[in-house]
C-alpha atoms as a PDB file:
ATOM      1  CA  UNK A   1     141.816  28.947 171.529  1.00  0.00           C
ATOM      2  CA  UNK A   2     140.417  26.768 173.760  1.00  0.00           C
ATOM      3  CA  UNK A   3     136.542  27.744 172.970  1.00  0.00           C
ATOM      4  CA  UNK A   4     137.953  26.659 168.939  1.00  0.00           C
ATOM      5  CA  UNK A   5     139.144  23.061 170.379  1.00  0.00           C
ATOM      6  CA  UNK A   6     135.857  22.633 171.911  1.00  0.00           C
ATOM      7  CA  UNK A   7     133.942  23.093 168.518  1.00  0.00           C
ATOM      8  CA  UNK A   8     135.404  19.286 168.002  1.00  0.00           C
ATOM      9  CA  UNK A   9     132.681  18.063 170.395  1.00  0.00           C
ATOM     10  CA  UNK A  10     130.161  20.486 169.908  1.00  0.00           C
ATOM     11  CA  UNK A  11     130.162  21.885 166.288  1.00  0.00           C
ATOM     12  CA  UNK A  12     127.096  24.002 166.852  1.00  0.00           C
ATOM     13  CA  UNK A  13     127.292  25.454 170.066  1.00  0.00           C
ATOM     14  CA  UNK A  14     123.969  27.609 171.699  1.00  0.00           C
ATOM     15  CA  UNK A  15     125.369  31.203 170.893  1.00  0.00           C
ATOM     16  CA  UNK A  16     126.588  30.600 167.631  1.00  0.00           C
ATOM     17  CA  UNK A  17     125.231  31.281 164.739  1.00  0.00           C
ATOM     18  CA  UNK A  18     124.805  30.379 160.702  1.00  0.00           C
ATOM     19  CA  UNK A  19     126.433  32.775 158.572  1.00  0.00           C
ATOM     20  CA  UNK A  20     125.340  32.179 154.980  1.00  0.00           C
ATOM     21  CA  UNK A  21     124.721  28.612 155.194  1.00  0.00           C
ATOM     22  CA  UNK A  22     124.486  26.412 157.928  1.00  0.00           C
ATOM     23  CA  UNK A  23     127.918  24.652 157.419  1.00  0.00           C
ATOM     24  CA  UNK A  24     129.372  28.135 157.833  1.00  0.00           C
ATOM     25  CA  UNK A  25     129.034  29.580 161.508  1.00  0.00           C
ATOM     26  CA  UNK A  26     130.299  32.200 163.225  1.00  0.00           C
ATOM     27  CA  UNK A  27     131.241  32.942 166.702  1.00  0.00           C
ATOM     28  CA  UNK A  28     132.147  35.481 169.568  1.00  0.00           C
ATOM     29  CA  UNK A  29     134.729  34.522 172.311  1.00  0.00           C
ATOM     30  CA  UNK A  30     135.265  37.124 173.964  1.00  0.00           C
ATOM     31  CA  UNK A  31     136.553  40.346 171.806  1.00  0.00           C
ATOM     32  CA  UNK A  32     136.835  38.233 168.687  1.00  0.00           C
ATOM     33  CA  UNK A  33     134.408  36.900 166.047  1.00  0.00           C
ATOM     34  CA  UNK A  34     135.557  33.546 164.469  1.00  0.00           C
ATOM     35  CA  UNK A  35     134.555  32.043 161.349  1.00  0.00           C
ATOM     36  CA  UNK A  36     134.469  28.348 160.829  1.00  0.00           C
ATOM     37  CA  UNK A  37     133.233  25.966 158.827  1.00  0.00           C
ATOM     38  CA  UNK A  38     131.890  22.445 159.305  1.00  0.00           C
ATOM     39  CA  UNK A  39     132.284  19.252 156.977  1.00  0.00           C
ATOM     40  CA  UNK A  40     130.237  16.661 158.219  1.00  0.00           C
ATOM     41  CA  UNK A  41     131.658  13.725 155.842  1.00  0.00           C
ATOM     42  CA  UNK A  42     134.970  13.874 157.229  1.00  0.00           C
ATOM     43  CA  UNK A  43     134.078  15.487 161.126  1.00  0.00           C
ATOM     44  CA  UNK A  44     136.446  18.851 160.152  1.00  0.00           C
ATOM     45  CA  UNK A  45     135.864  21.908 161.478  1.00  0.00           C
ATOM     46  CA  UNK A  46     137.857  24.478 159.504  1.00  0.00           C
ATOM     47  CA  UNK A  47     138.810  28.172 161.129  1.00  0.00           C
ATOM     48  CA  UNK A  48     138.651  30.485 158.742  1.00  0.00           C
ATOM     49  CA  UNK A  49     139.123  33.875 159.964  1.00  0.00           C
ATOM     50  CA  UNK A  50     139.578  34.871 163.706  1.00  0.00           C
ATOM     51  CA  UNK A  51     139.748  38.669 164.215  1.00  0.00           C
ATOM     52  CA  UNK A  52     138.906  41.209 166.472  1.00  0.00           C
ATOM     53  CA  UNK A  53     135.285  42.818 166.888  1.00  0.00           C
ATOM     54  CA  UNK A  54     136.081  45.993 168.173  1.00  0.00           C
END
């Protein structure tokens, strides 16, 4: 959880990576992927799916 509070400073962290559109990333921490997506007019980052990879 703490690499998703980060994403508040640093939306678009090296190591992530677009996924479909480049307001929707995707990232790995660890053994999970996590899905988020990013809403610049209103600085929210929403999580949409965190699950495991393996």
């Amino acid at each position: 959880m703490d690499a998703i509070d980060l994403l508040a400073e640093q939306p678009r962290p090296e190591g992530t990576a677009e996924y479909g559109s480049t307001e929707l990333r995707r990232m790995h921490v660890g053994r999970y992927r996590v899905l988020y997506e990013i809403t610049e007019a209103t600085v929210t980052i929403v999580v949409i799916h965190v699950g495991r990879t393996g």
